[in-house]
PDB file of N, CA and C in Angstrom:
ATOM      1  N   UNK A   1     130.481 106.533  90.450  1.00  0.00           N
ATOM      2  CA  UNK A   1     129.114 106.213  90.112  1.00  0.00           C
ATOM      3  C   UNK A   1     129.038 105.596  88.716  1.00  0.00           C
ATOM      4  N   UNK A   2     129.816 105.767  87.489  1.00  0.00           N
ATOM      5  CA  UNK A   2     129.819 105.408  86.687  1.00  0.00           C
ATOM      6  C   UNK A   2     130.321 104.031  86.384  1.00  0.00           C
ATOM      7  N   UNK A   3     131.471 103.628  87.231  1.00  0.00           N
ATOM      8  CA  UNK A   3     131.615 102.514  87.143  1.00  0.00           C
ATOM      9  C   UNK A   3     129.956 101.297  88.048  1.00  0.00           C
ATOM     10  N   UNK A   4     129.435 101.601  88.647  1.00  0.00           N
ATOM     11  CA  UNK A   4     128.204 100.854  89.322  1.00  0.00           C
ATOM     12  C   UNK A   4     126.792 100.666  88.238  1.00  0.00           C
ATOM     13  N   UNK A   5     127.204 101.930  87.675  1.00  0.00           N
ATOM     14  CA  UNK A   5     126.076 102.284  86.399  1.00  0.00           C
ATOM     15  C   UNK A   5     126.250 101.599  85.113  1.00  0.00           C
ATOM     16  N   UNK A   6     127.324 101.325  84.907  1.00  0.00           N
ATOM     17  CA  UNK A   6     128.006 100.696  83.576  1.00  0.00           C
ATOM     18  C   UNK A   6     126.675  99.665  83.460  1.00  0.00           C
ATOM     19  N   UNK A   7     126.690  99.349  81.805  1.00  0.00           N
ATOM     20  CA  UNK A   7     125.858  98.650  81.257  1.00  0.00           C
ATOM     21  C   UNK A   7     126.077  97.337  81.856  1.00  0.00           C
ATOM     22  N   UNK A   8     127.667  96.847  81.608  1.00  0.00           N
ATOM     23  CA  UNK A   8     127.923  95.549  82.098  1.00  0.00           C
ATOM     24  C   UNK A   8     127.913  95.120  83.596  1.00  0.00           C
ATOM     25  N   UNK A   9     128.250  96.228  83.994  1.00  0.00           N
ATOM     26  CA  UNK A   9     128.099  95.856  86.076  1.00  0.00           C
ATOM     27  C   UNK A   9     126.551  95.642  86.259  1.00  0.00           C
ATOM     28  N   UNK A  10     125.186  96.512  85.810  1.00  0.00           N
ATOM     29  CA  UNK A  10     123.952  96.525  85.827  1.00  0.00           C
ATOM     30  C   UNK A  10     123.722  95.037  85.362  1.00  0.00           C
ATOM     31  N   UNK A  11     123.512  94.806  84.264  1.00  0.00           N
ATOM     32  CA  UNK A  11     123.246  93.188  83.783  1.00  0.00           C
ATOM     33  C   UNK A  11     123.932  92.277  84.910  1.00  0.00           C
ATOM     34  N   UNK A  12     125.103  92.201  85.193  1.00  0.00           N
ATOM     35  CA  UNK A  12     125.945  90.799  86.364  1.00  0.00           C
ATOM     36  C   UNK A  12     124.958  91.130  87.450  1.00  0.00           C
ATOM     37  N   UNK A  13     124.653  92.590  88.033  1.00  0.00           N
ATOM     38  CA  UNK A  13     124.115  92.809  89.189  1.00  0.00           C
ATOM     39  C   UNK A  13     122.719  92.488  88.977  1.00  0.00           C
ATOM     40  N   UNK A  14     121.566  92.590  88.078  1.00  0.00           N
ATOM     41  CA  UNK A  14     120.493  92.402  88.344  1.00  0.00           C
ATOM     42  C   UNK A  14     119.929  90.852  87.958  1.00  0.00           C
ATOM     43  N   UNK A  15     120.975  90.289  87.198  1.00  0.00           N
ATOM     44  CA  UNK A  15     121.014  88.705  86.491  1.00  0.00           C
ATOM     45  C   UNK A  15     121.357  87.849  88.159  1.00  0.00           C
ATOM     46  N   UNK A  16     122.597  87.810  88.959  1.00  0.00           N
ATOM     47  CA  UNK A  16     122.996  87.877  90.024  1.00  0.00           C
ATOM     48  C   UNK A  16     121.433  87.940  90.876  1.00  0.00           C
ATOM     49  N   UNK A  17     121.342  88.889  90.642  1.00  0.00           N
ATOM     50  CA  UNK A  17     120.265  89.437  92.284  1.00  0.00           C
ATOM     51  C   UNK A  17     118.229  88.477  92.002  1.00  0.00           C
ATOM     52  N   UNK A  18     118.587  88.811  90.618  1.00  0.00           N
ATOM     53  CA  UNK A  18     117.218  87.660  90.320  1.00  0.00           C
ATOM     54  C   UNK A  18     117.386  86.247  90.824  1.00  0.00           C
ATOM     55  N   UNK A  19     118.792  85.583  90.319  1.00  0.00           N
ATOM     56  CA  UNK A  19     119.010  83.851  90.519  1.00  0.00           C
ATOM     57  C   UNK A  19     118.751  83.870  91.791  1.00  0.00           C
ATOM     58  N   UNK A  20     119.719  84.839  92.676  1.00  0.00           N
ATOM     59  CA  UNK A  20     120.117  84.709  94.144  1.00  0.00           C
ATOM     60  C   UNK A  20     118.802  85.085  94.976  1.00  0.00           C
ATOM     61  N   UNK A  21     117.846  86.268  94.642  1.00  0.00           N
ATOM     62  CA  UNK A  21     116.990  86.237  95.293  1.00  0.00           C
ATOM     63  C   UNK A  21     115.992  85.593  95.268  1.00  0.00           C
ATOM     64  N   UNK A  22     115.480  84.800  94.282  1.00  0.00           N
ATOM     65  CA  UNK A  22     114.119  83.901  93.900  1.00  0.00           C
ATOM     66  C   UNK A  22     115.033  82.852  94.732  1.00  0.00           C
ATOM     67  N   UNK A  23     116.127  82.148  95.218  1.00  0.00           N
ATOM     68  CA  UNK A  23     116.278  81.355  95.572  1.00  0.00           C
ATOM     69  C   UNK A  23     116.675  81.467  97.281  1.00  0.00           C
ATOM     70  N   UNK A  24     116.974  82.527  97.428  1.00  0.00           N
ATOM     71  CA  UNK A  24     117.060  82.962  99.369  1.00  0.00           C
ATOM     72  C   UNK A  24     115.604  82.741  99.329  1.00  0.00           C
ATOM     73  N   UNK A  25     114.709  83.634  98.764  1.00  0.00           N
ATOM     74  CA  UNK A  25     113.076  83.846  98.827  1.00  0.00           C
ATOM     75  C   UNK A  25     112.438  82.557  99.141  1.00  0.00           C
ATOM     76  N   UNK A  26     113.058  80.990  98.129  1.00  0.00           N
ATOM     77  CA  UNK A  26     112.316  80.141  98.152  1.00  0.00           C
ATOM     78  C   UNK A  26     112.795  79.423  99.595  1.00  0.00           C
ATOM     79  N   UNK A  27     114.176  79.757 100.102  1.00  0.00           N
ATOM     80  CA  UNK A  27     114.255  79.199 101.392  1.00  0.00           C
ATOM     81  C   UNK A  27     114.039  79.624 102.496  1.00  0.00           C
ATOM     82  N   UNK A  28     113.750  81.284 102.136  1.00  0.00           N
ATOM     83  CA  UNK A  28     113.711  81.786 103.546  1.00  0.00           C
ATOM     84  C   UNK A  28     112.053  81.902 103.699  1.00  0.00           C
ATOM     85  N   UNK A  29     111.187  82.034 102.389  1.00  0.00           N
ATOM     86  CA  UNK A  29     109.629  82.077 102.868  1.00  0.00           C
ATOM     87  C   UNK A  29     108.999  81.029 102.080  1.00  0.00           C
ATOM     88  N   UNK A  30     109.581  80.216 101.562  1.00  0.00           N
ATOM     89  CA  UNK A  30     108.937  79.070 101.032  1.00  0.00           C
ATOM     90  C   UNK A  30     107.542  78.519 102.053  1.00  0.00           C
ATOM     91  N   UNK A  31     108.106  77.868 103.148  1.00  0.00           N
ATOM     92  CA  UNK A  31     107.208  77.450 104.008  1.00  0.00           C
ATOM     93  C   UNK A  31     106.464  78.185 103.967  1.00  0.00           C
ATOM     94  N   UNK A  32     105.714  79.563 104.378  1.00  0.00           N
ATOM     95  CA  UNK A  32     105.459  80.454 104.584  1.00  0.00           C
ATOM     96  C   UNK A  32     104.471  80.364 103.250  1.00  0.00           C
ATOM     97  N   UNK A  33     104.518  80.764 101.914  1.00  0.00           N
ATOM     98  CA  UNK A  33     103.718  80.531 101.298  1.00  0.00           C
ATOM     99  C   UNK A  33     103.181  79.493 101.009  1.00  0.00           C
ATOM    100  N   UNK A  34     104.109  78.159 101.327  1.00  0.00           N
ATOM    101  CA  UNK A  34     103.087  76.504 100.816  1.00  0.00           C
ATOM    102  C   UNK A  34     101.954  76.522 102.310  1.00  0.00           C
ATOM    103  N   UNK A  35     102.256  77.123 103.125  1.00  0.00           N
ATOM    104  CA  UNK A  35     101.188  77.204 104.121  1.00  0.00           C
ATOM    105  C   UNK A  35     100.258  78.434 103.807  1.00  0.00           C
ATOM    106  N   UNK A  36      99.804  79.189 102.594  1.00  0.00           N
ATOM    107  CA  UNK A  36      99.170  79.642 101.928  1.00  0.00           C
ATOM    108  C   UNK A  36      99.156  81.344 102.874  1.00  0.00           C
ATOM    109  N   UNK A  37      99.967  81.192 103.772  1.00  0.00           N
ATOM    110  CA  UNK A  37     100.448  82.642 104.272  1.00  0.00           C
ATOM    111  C   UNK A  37     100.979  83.703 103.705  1.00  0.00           C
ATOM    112  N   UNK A  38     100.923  84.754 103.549  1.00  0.00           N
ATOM    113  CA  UNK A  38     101.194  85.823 103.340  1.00  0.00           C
ATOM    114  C   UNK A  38     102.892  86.301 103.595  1.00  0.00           C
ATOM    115  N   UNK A  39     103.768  86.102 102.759  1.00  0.00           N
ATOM    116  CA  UNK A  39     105.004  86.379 102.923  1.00  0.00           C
ATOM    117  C   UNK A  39     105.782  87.609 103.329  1.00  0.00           C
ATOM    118  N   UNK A  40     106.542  87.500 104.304  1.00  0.00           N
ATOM    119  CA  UNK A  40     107.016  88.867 104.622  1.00  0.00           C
ATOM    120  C   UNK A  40     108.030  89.419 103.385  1.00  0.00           C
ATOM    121  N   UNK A  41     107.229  90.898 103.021  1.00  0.00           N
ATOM    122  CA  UNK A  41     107.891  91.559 101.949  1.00  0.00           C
ATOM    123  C   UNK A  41     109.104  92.053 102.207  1.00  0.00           C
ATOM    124  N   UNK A  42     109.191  92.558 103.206  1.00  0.00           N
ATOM    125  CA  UNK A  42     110.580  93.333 103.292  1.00  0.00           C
ATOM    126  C   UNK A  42     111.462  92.455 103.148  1.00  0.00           C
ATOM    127  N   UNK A  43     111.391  91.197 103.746  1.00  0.00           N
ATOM    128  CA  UNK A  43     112.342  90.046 103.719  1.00  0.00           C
ATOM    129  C   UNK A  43     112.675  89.776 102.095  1.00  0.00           C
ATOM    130  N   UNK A  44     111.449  89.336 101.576  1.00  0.00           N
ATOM    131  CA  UNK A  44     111.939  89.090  99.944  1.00  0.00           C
ATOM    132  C   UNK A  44     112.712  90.211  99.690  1.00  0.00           C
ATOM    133  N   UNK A  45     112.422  91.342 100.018  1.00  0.00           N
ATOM    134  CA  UNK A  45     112.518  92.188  98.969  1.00  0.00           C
ATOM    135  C   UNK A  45     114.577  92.996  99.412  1.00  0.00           C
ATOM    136  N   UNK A  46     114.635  92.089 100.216  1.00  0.00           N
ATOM    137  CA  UNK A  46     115.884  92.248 100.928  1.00  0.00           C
ATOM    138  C   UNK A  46     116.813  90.864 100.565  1.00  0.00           C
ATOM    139  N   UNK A  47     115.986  89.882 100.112  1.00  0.00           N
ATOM    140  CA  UNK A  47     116.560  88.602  99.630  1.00  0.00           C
ATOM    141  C   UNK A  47     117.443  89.205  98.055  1.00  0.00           C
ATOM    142  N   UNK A  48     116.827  90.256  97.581  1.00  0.00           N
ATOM    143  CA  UNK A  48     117.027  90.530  95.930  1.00  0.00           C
ATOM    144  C   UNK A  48     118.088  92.041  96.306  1.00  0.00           C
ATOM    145  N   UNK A  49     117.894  92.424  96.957  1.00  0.00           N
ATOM    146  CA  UNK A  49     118.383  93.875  97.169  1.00  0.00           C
ATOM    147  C   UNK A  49     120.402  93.672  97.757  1.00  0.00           C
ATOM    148  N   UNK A  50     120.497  92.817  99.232  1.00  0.00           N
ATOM    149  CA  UNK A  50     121.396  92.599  99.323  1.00  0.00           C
ATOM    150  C   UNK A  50     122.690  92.254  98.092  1.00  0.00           C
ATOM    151  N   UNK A  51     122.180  90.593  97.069  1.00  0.00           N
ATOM    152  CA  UNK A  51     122.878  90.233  96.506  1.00  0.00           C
ATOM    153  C   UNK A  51     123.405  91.379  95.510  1.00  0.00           C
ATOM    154  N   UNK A  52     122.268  92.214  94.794  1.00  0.00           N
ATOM    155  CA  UNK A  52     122.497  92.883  93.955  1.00  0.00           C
ATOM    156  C   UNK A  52     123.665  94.184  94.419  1.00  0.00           C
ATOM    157  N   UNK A  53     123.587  94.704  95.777  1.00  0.00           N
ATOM    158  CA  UNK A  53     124.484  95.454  96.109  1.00  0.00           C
ATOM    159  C   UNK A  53     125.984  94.884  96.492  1.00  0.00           C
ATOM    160  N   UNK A  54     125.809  93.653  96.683  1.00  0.00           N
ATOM    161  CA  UNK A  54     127.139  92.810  97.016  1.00  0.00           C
ATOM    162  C   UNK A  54     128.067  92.706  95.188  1.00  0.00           C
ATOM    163  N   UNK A  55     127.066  92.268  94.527  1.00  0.00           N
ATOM    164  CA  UNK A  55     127.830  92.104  92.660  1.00  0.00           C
ATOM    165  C   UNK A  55     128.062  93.667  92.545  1.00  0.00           C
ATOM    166  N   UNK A  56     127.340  94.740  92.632  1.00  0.00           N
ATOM    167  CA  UNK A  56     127.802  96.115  92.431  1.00  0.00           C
ATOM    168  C   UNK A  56     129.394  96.428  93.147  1.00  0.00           C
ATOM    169  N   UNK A  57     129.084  96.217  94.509  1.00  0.00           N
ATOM    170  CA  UNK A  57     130.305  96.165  95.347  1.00  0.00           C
ATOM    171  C   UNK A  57     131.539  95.865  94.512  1.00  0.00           C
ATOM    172  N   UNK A  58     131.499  94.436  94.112  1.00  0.00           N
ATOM    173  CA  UNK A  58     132.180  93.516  93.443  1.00  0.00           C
ATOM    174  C   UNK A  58     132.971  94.279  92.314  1.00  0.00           C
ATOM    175  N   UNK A  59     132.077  94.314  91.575  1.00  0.00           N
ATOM    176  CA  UNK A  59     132.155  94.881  90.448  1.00  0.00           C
ATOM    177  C   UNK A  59     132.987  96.281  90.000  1.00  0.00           C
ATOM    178  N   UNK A  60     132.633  97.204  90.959  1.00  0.00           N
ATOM    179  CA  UNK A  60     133.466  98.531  91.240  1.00  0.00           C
ATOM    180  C   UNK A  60     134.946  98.353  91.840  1.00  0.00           C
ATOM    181  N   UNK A  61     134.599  97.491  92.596  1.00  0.00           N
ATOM    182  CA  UNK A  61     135.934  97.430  93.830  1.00  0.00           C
ATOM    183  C   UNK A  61     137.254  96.457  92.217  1.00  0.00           C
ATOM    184  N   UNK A  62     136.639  95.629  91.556  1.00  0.00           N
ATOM    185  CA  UNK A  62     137.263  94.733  90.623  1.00  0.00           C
ATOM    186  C   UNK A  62     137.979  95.985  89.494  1.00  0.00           C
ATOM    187  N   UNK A  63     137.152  96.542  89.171  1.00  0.00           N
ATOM    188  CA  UNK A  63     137.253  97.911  87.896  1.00  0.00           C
ATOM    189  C   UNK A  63     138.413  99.050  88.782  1.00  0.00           C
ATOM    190  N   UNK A  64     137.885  99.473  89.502  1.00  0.00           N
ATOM    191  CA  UNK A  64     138.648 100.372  90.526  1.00  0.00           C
ATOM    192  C   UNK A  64     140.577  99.313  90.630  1.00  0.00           C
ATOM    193  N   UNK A  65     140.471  98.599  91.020  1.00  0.00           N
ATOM    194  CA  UNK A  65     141.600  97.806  90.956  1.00  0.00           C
ATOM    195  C   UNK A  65     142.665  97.749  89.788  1.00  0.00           C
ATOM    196  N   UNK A  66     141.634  97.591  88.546  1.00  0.00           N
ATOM    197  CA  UNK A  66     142.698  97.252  87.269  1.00  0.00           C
ATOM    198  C   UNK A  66     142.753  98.766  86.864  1.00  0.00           C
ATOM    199  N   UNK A  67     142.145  99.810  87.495  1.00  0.00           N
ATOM    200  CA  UNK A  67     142.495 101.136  86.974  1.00  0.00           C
ATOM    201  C   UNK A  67     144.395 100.904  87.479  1.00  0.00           C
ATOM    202  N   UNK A  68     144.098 101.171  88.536  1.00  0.00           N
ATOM    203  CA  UNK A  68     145.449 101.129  89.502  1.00  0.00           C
ATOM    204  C   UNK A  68     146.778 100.106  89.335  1.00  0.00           C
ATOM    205  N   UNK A  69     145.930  99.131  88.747  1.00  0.00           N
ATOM    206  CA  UNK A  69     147.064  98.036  88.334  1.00  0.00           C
ATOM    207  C   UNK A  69     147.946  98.205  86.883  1.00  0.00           C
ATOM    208  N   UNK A  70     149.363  98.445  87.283  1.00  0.00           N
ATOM    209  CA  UNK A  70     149.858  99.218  85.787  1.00  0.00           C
ATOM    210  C   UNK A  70     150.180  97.482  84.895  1.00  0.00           C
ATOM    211  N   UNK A  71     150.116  96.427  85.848  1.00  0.00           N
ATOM    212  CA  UNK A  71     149.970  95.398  84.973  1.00  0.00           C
ATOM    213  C   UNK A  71     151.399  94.560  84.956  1.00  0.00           C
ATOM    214  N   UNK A  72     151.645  93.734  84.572  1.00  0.00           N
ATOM    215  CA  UNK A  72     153.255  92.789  84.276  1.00  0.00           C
ATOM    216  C   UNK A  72     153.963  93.823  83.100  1.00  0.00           C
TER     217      UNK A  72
END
């Protein structure tokens, strides 16, 4: 848990999950709001949620690795 929590994994993961989700958001409900409709939330809110758990993923699985790696 501490490695997911780390200051630096948090910043990649929520910097990551902002770019990536304002931009799934603008393709997956764009239409959807320029037709002045009401956007499905869960969807956005799954556009921002995925990426951010994928860089966490990342991030642990990367740290977890160089624990284990005694190196050249």
């Amino acid at each position: 848990m501490e490695l997911a929590t780390s200051d630096e994994a948090l910043k990649r993961s929520l910097l990551t999950s902002l770019v990536v989700g304002m931009v799934f958001s603008a393709i997956n409900q764009g239409d959807v709001v320029l037709a002045g409709e009401a956007p499905n939330l869960v969807k956005i809110g799954s556009n921002y949620v995925v990426p951010f758990c994928v860089v966490t993923y990342g991030c642990v699985s990367a740290r977890r690795a160089a624990r284990s790696d005694p190196g050249p």
